[in-house]
C-alpha atoms as a PDB file:
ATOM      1  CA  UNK A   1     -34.693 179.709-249.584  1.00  0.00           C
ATOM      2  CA  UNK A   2     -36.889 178.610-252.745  1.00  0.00           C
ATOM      3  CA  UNK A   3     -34.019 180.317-255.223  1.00  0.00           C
ATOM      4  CA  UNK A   4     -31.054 178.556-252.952  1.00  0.00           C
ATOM      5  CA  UNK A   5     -32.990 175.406-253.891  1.00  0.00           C
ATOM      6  CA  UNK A   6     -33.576 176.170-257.311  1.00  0.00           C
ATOM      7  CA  UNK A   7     -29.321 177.163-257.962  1.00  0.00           C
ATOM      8  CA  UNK A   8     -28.570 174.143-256.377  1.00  0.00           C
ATOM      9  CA  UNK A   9     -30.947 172.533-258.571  1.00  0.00           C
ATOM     10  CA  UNK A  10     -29.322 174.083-261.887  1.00  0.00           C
ATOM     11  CA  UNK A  11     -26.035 173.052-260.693  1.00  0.00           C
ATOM     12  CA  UNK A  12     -26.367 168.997-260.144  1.00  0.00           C
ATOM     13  CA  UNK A  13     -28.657 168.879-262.808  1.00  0.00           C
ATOM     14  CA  UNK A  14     -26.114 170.391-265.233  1.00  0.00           C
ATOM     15  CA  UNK A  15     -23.088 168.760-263.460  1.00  0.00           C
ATOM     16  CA  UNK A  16     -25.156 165.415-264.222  1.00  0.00           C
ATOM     17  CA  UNK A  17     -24.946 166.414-267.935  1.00  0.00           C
ATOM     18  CA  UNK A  18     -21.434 167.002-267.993  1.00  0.00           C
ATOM     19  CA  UNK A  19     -20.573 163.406-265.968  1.00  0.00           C
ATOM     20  CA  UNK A  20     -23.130 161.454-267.778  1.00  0.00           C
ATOM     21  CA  UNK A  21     -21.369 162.997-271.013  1.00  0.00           C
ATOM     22  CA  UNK A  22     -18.157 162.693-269.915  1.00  0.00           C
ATOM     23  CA  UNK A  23     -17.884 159.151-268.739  1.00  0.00           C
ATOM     24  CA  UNK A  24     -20.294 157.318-270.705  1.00  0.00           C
ATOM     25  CA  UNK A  25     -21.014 159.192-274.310  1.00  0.00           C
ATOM     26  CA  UNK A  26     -17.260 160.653-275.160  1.00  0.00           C
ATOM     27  CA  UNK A  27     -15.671 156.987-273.478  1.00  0.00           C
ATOM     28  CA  UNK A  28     -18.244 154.945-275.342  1.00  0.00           C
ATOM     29  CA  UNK A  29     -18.309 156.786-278.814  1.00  0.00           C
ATOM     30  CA  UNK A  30     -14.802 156.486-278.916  1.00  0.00           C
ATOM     31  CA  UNK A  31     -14.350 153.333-278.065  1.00  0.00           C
ATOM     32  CA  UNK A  32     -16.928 152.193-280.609  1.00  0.00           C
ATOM     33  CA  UNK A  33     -15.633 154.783-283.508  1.00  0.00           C
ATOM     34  CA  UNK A  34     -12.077 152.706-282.765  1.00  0.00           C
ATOM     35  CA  UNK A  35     -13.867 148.898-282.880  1.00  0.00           C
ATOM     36  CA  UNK A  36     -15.131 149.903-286.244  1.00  0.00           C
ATOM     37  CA  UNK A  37     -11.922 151.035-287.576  1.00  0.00           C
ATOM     38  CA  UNK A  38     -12.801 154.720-288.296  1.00  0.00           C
ATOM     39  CA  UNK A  39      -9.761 156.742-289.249  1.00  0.00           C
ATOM     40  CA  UNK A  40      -8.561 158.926-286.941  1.00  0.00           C
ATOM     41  CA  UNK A  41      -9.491 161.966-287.692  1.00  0.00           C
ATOM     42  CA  UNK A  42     -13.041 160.524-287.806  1.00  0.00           C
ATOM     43  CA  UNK A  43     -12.332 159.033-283.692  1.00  0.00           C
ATOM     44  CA  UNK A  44     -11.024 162.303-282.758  1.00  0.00           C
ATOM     45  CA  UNK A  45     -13.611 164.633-284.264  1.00  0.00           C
ATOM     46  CA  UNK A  46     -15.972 162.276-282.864  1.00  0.00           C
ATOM     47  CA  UNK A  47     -14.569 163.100-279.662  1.00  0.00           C
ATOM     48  CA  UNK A  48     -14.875 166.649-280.401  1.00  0.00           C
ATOM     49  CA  UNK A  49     -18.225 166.387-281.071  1.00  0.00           C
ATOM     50  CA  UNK A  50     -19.243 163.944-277.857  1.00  0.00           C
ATOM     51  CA  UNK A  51     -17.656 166.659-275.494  1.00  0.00           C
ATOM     52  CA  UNK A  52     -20.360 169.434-276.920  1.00  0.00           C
ATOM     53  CA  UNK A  53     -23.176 166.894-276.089  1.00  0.00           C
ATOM     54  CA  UNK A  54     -23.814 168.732-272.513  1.00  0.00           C
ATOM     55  CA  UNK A  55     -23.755 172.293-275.007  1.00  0.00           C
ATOM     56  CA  UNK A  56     -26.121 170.696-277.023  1.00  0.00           C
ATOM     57  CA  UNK A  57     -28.618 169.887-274.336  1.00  0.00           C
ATOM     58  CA  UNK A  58     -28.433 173.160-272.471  1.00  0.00           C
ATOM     59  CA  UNK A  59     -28.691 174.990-275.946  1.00  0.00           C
ATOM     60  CA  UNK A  60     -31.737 172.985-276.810  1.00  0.00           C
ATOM     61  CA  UNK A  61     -33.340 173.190-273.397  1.00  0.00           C
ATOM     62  CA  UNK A  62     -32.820 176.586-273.190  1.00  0.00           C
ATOM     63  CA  UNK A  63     -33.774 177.277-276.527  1.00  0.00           C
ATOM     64  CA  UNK A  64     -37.608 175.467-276.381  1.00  0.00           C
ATOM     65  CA  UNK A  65     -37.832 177.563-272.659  1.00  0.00           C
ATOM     66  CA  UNK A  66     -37.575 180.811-274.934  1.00  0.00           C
ATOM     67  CA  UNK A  67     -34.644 181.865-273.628  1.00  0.00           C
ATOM     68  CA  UNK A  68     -32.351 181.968-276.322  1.00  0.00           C
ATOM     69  CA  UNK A  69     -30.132 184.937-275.043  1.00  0.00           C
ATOM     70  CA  UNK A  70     -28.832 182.101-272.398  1.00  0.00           C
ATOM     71  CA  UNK A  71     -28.395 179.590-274.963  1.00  0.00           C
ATOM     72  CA  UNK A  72     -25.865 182.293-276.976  1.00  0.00           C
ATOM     73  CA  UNK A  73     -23.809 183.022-273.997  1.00  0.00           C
ATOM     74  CA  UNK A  74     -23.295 179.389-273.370  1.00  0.00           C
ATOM     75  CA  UNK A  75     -21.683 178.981-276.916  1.00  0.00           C
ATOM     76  CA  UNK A  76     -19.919 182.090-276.564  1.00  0.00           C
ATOM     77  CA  UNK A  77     -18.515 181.465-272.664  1.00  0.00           C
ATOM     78  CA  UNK A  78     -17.815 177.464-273.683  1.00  0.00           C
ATOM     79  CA  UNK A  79     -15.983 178.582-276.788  1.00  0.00           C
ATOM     80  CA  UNK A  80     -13.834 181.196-274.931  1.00  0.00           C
ATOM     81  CA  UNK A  81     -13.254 178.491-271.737  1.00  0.00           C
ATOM     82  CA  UNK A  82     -12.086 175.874-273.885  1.00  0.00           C
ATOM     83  CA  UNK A  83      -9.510 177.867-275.958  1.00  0.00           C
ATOM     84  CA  UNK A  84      -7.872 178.823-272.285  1.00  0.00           C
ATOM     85  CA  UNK A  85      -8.089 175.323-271.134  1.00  0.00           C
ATOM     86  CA  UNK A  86      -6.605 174.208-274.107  1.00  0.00           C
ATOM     87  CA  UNK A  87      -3.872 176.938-273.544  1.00  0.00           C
ATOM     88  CA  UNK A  88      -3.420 175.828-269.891  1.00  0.00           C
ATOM     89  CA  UNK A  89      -2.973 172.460-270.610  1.00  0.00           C
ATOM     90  CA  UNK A  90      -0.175 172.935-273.745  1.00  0.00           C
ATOM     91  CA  UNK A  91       1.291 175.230-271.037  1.00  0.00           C
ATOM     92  CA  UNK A  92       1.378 172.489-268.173  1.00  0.00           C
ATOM     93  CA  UNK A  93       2.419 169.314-270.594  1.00  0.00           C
ATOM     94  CA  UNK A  94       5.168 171.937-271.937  1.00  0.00           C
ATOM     95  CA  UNK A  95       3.761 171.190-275.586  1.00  0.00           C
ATOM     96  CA  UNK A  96       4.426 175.000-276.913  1.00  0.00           C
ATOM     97  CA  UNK A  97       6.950 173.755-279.344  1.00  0.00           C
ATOM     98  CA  UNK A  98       4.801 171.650-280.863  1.00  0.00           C
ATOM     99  CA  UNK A  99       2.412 174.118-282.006  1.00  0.00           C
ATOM    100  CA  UNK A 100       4.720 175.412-284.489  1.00  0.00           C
ATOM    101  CA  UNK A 101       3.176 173.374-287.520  1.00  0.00           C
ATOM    102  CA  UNK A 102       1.199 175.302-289.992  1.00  0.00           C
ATOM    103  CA  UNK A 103      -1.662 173.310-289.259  1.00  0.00           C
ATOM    104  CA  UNK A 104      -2.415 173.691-285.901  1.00  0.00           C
ATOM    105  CA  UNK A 105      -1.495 177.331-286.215  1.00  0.00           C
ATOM    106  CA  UNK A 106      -4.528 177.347-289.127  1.00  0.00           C
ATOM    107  CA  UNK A 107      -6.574 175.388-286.878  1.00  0.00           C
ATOM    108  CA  UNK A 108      -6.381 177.858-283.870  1.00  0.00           C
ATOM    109  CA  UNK A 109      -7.088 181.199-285.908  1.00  0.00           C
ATOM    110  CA  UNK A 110     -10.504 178.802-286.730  1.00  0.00           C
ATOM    111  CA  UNK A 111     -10.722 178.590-283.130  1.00  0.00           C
ATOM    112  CA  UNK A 112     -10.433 182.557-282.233  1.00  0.00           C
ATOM    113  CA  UNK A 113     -12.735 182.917-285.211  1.00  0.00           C
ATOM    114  CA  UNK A 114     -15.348 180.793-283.459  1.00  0.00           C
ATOM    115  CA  UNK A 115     -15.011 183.191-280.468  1.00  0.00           C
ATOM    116  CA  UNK A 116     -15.251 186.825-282.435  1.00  0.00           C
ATOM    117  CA  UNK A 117     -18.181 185.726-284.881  1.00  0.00           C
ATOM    118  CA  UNK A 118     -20.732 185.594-281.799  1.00  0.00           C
ATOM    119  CA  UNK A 119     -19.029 188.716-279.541  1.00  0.00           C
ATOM    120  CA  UNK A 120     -19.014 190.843-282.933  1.00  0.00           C
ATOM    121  CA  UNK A 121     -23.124 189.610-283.041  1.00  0.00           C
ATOM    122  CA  UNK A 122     -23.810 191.000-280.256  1.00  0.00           C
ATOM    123  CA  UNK A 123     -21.952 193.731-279.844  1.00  0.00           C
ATOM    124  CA  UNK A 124     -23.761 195.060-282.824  1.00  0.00           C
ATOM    125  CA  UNK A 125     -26.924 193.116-281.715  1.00  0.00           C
ATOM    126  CA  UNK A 126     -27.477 191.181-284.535  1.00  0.00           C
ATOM    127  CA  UNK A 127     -31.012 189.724-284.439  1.00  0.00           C
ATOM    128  CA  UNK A 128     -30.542 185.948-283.969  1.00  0.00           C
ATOM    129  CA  UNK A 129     -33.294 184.180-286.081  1.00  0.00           C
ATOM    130  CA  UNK A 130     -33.475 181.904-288.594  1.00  0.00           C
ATOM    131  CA  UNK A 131     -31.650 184.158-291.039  1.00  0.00           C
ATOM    132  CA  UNK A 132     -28.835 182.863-289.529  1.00  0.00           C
ATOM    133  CA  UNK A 133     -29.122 179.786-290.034  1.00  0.00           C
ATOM    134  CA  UNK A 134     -27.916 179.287-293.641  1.00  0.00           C
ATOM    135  CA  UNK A 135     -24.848 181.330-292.790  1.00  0.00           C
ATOM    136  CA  UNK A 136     -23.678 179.458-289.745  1.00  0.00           C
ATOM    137  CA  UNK A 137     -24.096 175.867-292.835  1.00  0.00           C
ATOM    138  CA  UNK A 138     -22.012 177.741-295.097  1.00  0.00           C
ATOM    139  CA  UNK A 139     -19.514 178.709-292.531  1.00  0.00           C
ATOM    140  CA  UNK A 140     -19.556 175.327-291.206  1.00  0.00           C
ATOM    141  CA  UNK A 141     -18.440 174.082-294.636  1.00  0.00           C
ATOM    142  CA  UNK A 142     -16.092 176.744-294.791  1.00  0.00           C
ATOM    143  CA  UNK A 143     -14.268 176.058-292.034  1.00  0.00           C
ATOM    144  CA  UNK A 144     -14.212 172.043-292.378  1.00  0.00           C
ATOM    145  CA  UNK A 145     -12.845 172.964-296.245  1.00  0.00           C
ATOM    146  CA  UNK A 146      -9.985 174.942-294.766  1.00  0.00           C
ATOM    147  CA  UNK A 147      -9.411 172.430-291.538  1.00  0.00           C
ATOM    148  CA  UNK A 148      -9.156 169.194-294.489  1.00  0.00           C
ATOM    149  CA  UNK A 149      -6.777 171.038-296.178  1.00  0.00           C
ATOM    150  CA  UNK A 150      -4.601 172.160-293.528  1.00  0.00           C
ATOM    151  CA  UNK A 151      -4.413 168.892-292.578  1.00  0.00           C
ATOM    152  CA  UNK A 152      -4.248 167.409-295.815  1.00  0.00           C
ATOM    153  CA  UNK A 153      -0.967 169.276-296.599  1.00  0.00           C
ATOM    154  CA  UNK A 154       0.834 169.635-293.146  1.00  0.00           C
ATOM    155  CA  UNK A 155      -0.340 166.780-291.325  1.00  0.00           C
ATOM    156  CA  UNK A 156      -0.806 163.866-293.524  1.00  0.00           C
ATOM    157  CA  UNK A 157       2.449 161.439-292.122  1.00  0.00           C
ATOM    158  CA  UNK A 158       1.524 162.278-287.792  1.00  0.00           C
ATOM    159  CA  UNK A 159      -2.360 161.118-289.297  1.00  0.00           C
ATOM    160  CA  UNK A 160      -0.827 158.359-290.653  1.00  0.00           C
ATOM    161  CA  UNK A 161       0.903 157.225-287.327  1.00  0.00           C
ATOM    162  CA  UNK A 162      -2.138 157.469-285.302  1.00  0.00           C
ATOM    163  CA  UNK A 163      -3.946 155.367-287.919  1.00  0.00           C
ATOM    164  CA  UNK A 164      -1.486 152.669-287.542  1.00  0.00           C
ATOM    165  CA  UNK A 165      -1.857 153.202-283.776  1.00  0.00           C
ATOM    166  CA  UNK A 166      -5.093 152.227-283.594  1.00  0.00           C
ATOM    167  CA  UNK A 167      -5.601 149.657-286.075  1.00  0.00           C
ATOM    168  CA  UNK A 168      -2.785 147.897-283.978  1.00  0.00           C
ATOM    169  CA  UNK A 169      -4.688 148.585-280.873  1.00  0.00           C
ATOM    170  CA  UNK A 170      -7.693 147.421-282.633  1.00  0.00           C
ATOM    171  CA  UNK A 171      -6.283 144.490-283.694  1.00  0.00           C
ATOM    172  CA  UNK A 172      -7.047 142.429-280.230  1.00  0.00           C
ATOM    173  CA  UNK A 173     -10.616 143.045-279.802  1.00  0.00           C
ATOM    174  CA  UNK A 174     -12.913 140.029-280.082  1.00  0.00           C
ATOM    175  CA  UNK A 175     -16.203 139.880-280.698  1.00  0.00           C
ATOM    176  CA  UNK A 176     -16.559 143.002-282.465  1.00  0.00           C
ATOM    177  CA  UNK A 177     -19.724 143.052-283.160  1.00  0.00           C
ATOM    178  CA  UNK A 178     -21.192 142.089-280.013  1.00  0.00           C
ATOM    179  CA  UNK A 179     -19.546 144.909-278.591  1.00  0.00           C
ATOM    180  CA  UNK A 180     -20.526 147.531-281.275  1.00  0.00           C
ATOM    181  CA  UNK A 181     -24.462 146.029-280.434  1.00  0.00           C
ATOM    182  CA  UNK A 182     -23.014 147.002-276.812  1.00  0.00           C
ATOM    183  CA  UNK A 183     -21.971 150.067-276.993  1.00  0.00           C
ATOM    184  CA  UNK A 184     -24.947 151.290-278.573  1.00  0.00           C
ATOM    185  CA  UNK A 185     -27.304 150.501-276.324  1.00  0.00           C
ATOM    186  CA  UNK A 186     -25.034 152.317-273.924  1.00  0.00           C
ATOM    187  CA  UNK A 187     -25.749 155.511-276.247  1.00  0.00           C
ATOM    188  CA  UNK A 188     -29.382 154.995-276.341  1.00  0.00           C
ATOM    189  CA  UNK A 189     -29.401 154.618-272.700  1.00  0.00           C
ATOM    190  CA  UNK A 190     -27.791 157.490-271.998  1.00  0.00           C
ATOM    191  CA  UNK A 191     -29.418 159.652-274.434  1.00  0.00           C
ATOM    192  CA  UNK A 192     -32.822 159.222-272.647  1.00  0.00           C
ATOM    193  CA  UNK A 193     -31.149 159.783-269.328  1.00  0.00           C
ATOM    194  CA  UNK A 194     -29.810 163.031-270.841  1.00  0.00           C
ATOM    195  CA  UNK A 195     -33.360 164.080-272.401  1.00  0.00           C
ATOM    196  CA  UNK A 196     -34.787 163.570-268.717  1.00  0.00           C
ATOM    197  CA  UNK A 197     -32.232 165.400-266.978  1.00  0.00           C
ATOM    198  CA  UNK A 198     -32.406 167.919-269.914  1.00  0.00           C
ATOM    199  CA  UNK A 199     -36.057 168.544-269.683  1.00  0.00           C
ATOM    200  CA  UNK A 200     -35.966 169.340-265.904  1.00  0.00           C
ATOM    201  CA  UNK A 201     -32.991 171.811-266.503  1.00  0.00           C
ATOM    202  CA  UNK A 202     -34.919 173.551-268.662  1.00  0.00           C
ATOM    203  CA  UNK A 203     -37.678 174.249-266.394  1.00  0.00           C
ATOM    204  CA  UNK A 204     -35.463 174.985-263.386  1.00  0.00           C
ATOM    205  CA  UNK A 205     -33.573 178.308-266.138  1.00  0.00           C
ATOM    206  CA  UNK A 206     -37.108 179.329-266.754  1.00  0.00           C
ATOM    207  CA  UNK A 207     -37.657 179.367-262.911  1.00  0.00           C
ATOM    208  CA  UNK A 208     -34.605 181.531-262.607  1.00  0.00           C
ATOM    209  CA  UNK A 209     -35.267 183.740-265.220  1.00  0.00           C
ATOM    210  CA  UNK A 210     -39.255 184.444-264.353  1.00  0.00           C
ATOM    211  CA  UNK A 211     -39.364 184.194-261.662  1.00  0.00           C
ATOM    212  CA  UNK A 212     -36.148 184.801-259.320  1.00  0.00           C
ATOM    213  CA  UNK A 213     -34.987 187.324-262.448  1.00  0.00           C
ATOM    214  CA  UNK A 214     -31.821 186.140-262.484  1.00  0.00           C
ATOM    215  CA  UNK A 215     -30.397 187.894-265.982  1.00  0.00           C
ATOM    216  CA  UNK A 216     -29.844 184.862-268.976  1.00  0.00           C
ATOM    217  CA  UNK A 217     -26.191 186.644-269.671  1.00  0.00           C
ATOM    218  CA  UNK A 218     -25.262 184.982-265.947  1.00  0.00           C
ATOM    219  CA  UNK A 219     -27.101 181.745-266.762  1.00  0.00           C
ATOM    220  CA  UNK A 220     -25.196 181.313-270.020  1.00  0.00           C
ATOM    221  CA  UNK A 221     -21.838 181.612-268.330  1.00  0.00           C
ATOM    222  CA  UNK A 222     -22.775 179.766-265.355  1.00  0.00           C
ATOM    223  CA  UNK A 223     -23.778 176.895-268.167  1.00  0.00           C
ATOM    224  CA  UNK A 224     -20.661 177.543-270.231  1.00  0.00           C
ATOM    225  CA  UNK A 225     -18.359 176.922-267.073  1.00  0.00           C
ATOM    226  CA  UNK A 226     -20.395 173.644-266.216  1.00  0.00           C
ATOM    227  CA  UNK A 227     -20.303 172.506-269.974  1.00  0.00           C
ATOM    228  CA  UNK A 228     -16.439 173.224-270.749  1.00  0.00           C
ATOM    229  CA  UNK A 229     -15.245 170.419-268.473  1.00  0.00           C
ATOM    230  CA  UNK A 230     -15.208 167.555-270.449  1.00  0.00           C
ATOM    231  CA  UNK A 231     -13.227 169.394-273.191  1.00  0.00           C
ATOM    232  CA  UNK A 232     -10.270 170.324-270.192  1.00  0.00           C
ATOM    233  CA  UNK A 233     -10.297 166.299-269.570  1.00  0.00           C
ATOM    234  CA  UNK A 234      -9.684 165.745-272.668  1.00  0.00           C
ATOM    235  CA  UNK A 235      -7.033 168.085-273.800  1.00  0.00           C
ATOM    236  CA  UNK A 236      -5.163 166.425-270.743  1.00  0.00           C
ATOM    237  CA  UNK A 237      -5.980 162.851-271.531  1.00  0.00           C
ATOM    238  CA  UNK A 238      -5.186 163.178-275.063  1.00  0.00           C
ATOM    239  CA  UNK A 239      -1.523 164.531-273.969  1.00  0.00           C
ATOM    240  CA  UNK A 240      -0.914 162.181-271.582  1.00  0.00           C
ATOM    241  CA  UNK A 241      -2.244 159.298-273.985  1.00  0.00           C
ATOM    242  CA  UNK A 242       0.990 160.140-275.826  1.00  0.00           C
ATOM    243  CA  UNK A 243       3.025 161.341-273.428  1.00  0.00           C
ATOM    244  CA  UNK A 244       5.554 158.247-274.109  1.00  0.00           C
ATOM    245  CA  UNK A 245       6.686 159.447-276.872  1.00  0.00           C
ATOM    246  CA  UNK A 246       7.823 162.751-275.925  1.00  0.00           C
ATOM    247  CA  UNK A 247       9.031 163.703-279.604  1.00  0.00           C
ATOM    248  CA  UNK A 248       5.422 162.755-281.093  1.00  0.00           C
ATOM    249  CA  UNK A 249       2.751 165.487-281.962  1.00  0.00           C
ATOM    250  CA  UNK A 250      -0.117 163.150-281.767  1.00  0.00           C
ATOM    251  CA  UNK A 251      -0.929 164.009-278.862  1.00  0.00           C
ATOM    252  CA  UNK A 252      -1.137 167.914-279.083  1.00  0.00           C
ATOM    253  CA  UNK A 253      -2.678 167.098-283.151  1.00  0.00           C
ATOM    254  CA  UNK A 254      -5.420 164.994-280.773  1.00  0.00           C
ATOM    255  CA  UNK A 255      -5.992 167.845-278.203  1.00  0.00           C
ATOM    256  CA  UNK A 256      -6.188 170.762-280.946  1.00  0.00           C
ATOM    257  CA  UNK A 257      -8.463 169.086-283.469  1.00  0.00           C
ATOM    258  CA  UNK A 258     -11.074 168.317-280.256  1.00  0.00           C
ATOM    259  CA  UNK A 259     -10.530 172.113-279.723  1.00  0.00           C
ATOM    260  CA  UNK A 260     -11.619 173.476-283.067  1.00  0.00           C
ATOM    261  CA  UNK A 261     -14.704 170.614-283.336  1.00  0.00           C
ATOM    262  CA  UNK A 262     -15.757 171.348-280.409  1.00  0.00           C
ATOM    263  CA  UNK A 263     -15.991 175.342-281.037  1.00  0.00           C
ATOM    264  CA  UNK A 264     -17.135 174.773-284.367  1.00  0.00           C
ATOM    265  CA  UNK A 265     -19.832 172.356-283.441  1.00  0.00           C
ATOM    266  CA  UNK A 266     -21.255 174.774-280.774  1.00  0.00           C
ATOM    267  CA  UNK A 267     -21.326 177.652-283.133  1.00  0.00           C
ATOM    268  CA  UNK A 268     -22.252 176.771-286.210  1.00  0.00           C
ATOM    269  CA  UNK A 269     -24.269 173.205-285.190  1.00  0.00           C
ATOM    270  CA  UNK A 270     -25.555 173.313-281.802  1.00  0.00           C
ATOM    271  CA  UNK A 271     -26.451 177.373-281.644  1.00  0.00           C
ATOM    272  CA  UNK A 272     -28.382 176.560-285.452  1.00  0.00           C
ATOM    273  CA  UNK A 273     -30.436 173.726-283.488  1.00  0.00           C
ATOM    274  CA  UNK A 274     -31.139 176.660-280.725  1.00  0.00           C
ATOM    275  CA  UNK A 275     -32.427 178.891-283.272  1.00  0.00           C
ATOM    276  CA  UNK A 276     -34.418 176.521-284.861  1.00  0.00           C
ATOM    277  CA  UNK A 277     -35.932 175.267-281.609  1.00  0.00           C
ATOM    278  CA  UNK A 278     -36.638 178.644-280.342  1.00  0.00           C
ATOM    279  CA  UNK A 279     -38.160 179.606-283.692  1.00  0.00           C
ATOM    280  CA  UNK A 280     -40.394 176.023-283.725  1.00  0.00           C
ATOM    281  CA  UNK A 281     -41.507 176.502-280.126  1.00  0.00           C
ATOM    282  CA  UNK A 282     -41.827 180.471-279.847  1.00  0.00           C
END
């Protein structure tokens, strides 16, 4: 009865993550990156990034609890869920044509990349230490290189449409200030709602581990399922945003750049903070 308490445990405390994430950081970080005028590709890979927030916790969490094997199959089972999401929802907004510019091909071979880097680690178990972490920064900064170009040569006039788009729905919000002060004390509060709810996640997947022996291959996926969510709600919402216009790519543009943020972030950001946290609190 104890571990039945204990799985139920790990699974509102991570759903919490996801909804907290979901509804308050990705709504409210976009909303702000949009009051202050950011260019779009700044709002959208600020999207990106929001959506990994609930990888980022369980990463960290699981990284300080010493159980860093969990923390890699979380990147490695989020990375591989949101690639099929992604592919589910083209499929079901009937957005395959779309993908046939250069860019978002580029930008999806970054995305499979994301997935073999970490199955190729361990299949030739790789030691994951800090050894690591300068080559995860230098991919990093390879792949945002490649990603700037990409979009720099294929993508520059659909970039410029969404630009327009929301500077024009920018243009009727009043008060901007006031609600930029707003918004970030919505972050703040969050954030320390997410440390708490973090902190006691982290001791429930050391309970599994040491004591019901539950393997951390099964708690990473379990956490990668959880954590991939708010990436599926937004592939859809970013579609349907721009649904209107059914000869636009904006939407699809939106939807793929989240994708490869998203994978990059975990890999190269989020499992480096892992590393370093299991190194710091070994």
């Amino acid at each position: 009865m104890d571990l039945f308490f204990e799985i139920l445990e790990f699974i509102i405390l991570s759903i919490l993550i996801v909804i907290i994430s979901k509804y308050v950081l990705v709504v409210v970080l976009r909303k702000l990156a949009e009051a202050m005028n950011l260019k779009p590709k700044t709002v959208v890979n600020i999207a990106g990034a929001a959506t990994s927030v609930p990888e980022l916790l369980t990463v960290s969490f699981s990284s300080i609890a010493g159980l860093i094997g969990t923390s890699i199959y979380n990147i490695i089972s989020s990375n591989i869920i949101n690639l099929v999401q992604y592919i589910f929802s083209i499929y079901i907004n009937k957005n395959q044509s779309k993908l046939n510019n250069q860019a978002l091909r580029i930008d999806l071979i970054l995305v499979v990349i994301t997935i073999v880097i970490p199955i190729i680690a361990i299949i030739t178990k790789i030691q994951i230490n800090l050894a690591l972490v300068p080559v995860f920064i230098l991919l990093f900064i390879l792949f945002y290189y490649i990603n700037h170009n990409a979009h720099k040569l294929y993508l520059n006039k659909q970039e410029e449409n969404l630009q327009n788009k929301i500077n024009s729905e920018a243009k009727w919000i009043k008060g901007k200030k006031l609600i930029i002060v707003k918004y970030f004390i919505y972050l703040v509060i969050a954030g320390v709602g997410l440390y708490f709810i973090g902190d006691l996640l982290a001791k429930t997947l050391t309970s599994l581990c040491s004591i019901f022996k539950i393997p951390e291959i099964v708690l990473g996926v379990a956490l990668g399922l959880i954590t991939s969510i708010p990436e599926l709600i937004t592939f859809f919402e970013s579609q349907k945003h721009y649904k209107k216009n059914e000869k636009s790519d904006l939407g699809v543009i939106e939807a793929t750049n989240n994708l490869l943020t998203s994978n990059v972030s975990n890999l190269f950001i989020i499992q480096t903070i892992g590393i370093l946290l299991f190194a710091i609190f070994e």
